[in-house]
PDB file of N, CA and C in Angstrom:
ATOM      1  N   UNK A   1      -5.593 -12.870  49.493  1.00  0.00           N
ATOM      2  CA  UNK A   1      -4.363 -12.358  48.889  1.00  0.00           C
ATOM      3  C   UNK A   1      -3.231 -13.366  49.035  1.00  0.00           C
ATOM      4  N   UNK A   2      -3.413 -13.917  49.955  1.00  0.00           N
ATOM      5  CA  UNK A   2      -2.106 -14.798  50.681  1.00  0.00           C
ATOM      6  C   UNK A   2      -2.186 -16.130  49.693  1.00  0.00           C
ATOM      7  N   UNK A   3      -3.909 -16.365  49.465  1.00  0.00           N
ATOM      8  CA  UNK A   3      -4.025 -17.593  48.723  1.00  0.00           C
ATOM      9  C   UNK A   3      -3.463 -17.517  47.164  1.00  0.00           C
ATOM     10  N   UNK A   4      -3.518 -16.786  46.646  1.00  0.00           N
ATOM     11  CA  UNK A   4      -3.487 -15.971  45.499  1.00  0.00           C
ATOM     12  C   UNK A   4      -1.968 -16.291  45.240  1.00  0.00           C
ATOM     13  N   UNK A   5      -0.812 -15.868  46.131  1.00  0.00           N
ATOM     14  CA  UNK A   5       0.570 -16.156  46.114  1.00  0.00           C
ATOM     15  C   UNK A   5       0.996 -17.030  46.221  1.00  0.00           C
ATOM     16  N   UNK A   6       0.223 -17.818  46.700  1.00  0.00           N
ATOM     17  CA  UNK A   6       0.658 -19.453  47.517  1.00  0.00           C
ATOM     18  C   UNK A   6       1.773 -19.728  46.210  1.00  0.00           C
ATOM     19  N   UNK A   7       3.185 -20.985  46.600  1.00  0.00           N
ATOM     20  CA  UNK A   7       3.473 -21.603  45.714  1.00  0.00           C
ATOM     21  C   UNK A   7       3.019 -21.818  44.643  1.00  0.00           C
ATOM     22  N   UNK A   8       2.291 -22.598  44.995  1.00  0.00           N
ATOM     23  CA  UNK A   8       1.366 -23.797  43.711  1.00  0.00           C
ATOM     24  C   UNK A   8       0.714 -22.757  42.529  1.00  0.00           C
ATOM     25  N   UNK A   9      -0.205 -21.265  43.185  1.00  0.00           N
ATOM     26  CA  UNK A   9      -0.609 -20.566  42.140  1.00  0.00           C
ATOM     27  C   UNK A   9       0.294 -19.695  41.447  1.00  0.00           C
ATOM     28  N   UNK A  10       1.618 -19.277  42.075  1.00  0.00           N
ATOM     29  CA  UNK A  10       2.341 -18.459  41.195  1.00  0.00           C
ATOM     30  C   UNK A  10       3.124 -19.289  40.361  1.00  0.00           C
ATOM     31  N   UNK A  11       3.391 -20.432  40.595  1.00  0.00           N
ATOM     32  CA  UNK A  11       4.066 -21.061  39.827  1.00  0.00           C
ATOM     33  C   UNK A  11       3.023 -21.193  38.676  1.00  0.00           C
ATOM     34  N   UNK A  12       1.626 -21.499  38.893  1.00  0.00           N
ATOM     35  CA  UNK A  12       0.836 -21.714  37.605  1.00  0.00           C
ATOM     36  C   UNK A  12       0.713 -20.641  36.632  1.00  0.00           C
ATOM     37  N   UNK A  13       0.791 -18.966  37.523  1.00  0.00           N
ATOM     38  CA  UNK A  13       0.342 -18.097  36.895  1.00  0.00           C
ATOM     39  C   UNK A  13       1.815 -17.586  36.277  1.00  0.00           C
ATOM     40  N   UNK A  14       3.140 -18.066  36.657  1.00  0.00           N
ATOM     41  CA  UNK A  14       4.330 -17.611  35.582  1.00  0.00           C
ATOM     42  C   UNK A  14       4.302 -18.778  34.234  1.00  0.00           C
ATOM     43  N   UNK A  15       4.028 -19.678  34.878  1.00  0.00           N
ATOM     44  CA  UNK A  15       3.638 -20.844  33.545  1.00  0.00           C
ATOM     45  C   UNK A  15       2.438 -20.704  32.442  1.00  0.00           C
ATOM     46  N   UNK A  16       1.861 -19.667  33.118  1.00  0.00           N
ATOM     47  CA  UNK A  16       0.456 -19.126  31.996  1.00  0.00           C
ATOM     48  C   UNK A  16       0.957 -18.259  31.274  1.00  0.00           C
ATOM     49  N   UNK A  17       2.236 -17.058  31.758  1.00  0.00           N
ATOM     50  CA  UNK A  17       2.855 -15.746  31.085  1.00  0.00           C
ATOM     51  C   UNK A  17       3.959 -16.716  30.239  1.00  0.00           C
ATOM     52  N   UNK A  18       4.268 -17.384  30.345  1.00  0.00           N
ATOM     53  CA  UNK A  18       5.636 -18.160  29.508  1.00  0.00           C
ATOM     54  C   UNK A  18       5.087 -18.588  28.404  1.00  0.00           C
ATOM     55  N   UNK A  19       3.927 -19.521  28.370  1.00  0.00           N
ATOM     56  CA  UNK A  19       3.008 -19.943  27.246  1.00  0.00           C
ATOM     57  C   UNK A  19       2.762 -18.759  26.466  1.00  0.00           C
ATOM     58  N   UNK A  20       1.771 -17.880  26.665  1.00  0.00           N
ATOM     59  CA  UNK A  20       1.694 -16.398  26.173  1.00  0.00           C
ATOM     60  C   UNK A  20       2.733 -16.392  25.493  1.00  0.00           C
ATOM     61  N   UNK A  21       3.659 -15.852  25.724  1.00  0.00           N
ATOM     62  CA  UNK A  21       4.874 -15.362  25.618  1.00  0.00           C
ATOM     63  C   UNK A  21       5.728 -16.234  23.838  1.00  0.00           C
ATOM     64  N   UNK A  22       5.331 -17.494  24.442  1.00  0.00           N
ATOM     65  CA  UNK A  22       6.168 -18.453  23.599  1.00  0.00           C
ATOM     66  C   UNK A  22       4.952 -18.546  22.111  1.00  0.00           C
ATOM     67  N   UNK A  23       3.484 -18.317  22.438  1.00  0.00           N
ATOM     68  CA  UNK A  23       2.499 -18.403  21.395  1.00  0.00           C
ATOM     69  C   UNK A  23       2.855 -16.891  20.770  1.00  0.00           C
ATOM     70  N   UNK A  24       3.088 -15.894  21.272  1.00  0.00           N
ATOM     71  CA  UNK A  24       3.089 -14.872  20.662  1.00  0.00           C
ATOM     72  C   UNK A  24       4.544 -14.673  19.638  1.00  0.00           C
ATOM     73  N   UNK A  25       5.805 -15.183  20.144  1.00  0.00           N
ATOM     74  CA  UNK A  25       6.746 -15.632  19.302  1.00  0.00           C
ATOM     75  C   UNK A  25       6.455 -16.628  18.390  1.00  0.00           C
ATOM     76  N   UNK A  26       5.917 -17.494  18.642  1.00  0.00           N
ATOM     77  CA  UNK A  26       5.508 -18.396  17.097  1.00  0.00           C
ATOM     78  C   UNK A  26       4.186 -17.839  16.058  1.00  0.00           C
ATOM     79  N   UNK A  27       3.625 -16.913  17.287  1.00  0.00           N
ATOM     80  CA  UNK A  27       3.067 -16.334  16.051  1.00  0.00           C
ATOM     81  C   UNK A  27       3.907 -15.718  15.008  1.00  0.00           C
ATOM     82  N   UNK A  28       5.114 -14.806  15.345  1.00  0.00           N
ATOM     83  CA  UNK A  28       5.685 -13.744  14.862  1.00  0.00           C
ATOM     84  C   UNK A  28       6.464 -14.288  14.108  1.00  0.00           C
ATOM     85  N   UNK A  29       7.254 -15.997  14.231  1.00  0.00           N
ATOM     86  CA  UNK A  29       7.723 -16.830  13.577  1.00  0.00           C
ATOM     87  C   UNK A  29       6.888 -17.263  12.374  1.00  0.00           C
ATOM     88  N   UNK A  30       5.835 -17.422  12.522  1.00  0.00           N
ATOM     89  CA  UNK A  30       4.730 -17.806  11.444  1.00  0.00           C
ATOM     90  C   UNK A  30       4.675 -16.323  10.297  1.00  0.00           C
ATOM     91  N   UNK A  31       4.401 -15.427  10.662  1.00  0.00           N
ATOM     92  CA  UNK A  31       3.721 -14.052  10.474  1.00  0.00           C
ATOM     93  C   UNK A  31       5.338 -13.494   9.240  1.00  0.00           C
ATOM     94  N   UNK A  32       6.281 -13.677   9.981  1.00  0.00           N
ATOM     95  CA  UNK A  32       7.436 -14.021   8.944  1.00  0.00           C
ATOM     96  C   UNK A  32       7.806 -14.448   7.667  1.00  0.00           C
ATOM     97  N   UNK A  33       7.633 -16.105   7.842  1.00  0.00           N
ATOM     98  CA  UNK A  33       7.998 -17.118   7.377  1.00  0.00           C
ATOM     99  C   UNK A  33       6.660 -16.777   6.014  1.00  0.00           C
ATOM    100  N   UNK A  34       5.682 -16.341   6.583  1.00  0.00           N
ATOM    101  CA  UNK A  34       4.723 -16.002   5.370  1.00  0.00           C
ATOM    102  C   UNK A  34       4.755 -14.826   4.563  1.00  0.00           C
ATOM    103  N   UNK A  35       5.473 -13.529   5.314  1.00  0.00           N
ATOM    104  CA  UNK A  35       5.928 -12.385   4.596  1.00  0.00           C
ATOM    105  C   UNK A  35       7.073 -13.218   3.614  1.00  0.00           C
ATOM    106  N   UNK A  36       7.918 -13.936   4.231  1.00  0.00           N
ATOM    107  CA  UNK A  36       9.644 -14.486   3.260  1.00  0.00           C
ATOM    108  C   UNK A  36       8.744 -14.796   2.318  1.00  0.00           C
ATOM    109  N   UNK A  37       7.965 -15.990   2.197  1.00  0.00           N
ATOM    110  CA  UNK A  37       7.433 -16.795   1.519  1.00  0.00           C
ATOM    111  C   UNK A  37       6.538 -15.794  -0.050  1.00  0.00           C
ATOM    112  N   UNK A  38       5.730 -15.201   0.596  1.00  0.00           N
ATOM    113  CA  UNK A  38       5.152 -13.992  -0.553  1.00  0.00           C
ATOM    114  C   UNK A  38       5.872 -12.985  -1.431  1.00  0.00           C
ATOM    115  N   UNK A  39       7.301 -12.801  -0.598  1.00  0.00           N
ATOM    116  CA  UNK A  39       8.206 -12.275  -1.525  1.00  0.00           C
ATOM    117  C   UNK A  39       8.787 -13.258  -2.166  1.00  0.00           C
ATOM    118  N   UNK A  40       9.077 -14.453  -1.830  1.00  0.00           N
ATOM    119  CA  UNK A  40       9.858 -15.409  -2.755  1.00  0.00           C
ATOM    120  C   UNK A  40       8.927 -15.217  -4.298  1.00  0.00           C
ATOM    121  N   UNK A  41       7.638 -15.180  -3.825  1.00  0.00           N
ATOM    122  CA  UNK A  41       6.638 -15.507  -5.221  1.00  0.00           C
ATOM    123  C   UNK A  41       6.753 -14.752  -5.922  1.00  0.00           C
ATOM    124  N   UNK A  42       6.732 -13.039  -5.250  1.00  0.00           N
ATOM    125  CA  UNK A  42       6.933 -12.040  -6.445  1.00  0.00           C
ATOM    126  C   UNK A  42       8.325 -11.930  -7.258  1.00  0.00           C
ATOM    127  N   UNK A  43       9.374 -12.389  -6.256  1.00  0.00           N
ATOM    128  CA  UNK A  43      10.158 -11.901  -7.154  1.00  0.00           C
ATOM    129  C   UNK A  43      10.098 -12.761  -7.936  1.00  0.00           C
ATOM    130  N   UNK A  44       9.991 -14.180  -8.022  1.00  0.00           N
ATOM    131  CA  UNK A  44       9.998 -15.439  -8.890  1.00  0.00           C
ATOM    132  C   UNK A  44       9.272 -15.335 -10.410  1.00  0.00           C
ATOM    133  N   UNK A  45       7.821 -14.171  -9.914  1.00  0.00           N
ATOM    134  CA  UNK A  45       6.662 -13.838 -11.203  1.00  0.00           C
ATOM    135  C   UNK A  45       7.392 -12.742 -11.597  1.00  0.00           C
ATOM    136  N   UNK A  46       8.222 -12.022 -10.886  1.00  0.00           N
ATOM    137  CA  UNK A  46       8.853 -10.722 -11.923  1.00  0.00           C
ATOM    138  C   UNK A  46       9.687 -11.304 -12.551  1.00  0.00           C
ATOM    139  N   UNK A  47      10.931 -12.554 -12.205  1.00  0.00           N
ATOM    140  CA  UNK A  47      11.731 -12.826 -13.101  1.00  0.00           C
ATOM    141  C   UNK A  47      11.043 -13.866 -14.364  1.00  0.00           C
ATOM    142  N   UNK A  48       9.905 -14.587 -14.042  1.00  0.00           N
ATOM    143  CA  UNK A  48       9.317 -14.986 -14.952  1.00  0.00           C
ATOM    144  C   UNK A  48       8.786 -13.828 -16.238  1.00  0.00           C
ATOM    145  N   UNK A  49       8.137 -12.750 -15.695  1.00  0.00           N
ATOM    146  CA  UNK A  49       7.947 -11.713 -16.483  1.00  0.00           C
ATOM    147  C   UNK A  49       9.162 -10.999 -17.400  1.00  0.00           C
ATOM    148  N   UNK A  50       9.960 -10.845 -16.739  1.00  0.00           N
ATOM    149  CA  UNK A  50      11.271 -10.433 -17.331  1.00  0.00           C
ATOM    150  C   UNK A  50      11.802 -11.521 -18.015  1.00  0.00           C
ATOM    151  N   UNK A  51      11.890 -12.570 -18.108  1.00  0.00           N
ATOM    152  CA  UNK A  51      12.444 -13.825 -19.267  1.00  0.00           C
ATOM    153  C   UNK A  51      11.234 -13.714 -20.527  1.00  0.00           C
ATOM    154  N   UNK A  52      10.169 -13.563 -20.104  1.00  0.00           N
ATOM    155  CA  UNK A  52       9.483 -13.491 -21.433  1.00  0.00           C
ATOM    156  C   UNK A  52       9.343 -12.391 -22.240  1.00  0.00           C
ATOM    157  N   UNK A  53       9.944 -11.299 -21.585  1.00  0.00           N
ATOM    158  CA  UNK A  53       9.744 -10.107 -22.363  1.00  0.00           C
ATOM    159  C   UNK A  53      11.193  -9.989 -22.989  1.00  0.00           C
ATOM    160  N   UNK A  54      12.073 -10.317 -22.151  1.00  0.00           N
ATOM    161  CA  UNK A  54      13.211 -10.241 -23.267  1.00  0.00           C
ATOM    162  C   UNK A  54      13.225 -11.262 -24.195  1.00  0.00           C
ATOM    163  N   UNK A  55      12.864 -12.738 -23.989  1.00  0.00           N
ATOM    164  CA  UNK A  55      12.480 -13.390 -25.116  1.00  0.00           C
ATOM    165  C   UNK A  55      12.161 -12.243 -26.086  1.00  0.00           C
ATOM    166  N   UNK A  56      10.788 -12.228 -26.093  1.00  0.00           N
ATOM    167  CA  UNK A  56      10.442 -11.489 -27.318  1.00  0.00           C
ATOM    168  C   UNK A  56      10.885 -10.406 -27.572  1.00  0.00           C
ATOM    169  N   UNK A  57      11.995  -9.773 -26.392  1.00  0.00           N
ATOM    170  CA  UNK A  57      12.570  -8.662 -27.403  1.00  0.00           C
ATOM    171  C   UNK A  57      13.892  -9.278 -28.929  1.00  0.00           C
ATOM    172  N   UNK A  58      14.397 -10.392 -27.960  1.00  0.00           N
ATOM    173  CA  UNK A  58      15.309 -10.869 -28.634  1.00  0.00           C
ATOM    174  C   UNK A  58      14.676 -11.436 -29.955  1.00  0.00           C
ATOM    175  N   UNK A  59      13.297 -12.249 -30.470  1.00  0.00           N
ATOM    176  CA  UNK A  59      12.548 -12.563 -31.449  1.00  0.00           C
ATOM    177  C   UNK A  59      12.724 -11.077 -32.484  1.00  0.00           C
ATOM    178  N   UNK A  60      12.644  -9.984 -31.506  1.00  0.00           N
ATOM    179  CA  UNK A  60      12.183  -8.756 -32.949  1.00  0.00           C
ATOM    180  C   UNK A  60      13.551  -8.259 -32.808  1.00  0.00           C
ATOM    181  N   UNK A  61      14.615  -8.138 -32.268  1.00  0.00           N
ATOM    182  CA  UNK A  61      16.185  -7.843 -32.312  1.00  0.00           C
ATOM    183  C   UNK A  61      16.716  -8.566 -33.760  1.00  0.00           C
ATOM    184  N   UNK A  62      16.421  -9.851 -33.414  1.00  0.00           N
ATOM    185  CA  UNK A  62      17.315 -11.113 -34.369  1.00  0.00           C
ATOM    186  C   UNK A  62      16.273 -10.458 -35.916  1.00  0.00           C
ATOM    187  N   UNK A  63      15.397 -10.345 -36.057  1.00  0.00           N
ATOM    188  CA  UNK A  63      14.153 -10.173 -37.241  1.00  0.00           C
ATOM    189  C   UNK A  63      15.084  -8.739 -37.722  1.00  0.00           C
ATOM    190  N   UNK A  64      14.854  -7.685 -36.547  1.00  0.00           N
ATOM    191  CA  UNK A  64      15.708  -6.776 -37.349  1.00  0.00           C
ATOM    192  C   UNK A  64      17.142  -6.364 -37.979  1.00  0.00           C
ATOM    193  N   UNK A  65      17.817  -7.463 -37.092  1.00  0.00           N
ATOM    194  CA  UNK A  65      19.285  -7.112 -37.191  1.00  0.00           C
ATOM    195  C   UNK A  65      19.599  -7.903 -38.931  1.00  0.00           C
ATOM    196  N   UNK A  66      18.697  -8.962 -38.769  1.00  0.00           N
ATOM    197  CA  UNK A  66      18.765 -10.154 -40.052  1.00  0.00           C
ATOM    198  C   UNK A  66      18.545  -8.875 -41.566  1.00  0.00           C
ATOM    199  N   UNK A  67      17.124  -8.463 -41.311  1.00  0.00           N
ATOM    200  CA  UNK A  67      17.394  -7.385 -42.654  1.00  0.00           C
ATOM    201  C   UNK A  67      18.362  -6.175 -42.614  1.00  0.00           C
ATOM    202  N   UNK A  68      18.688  -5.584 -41.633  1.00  0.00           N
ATOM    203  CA  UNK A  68      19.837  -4.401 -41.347  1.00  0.00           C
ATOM    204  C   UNK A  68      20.870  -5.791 -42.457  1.00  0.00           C
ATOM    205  N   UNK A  69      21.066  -6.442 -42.245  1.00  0.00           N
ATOM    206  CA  UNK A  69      21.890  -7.432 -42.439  1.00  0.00           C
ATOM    207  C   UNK A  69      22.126  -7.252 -43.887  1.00  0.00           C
ATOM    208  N   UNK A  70      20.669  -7.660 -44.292  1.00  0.00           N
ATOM    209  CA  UNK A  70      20.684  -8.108 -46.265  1.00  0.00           C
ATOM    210  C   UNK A  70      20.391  -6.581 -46.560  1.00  0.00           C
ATOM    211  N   UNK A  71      19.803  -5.412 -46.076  1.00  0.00           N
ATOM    212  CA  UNK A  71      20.510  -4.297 -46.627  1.00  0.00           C
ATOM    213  C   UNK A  71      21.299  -3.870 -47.203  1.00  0.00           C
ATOM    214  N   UNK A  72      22.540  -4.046 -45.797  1.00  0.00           N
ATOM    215  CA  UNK A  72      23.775  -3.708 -46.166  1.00  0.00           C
ATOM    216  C   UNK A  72      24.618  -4.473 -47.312  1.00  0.00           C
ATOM    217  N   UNK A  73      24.396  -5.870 -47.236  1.00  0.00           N
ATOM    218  CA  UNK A  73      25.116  -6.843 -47.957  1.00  0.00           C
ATOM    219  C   UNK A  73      24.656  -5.905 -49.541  1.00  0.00           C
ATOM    220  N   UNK A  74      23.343  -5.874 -49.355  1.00  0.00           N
ATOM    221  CA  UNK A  74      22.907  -5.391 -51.009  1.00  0.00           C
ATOM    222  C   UNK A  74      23.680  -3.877 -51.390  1.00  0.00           C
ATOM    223  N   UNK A  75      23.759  -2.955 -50.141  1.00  0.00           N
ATOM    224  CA  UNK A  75      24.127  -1.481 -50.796  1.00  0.00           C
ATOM    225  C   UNK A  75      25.605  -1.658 -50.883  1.00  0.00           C
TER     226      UNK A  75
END
């Protein structure tokens, strides 16, 4: 028991809990940085999705507004 406490081993065995300690924070740093990262993507593919769909809403807007257009000019 006595050996077990000595200096030399408790100092090794708080230096074994600190490591732990510091791997389990960089895990959680990692584990993060990859959640941020996966949302950066979606929102990036939704705003990509959303520019092309209003594109083409604006393609059939301009198409319809153009004959609303020569309609009216004609009635």
């Amino acid at each position: 028991m006595v050996d077990d406490l000595s200096n030399g081993n408790l100092l090794k065995i708080l230096a074994d809990l600190d490591l732990e300690e510091k791997a389990k924070k960089k895990k959680k740093r990692k584990e993060k940085g990859k959640k941020k990262k996966r949302k950066k993507e979606r929102k990036k593919k939704g705003k990509r999705k959303g520019k092309k769909k209003n594109k083409e809403e604006r393609k059939i807007m301009s198409k319809t507004n153009a004959i609303d257009h020569i309609f009216t000019e004609t009635n």
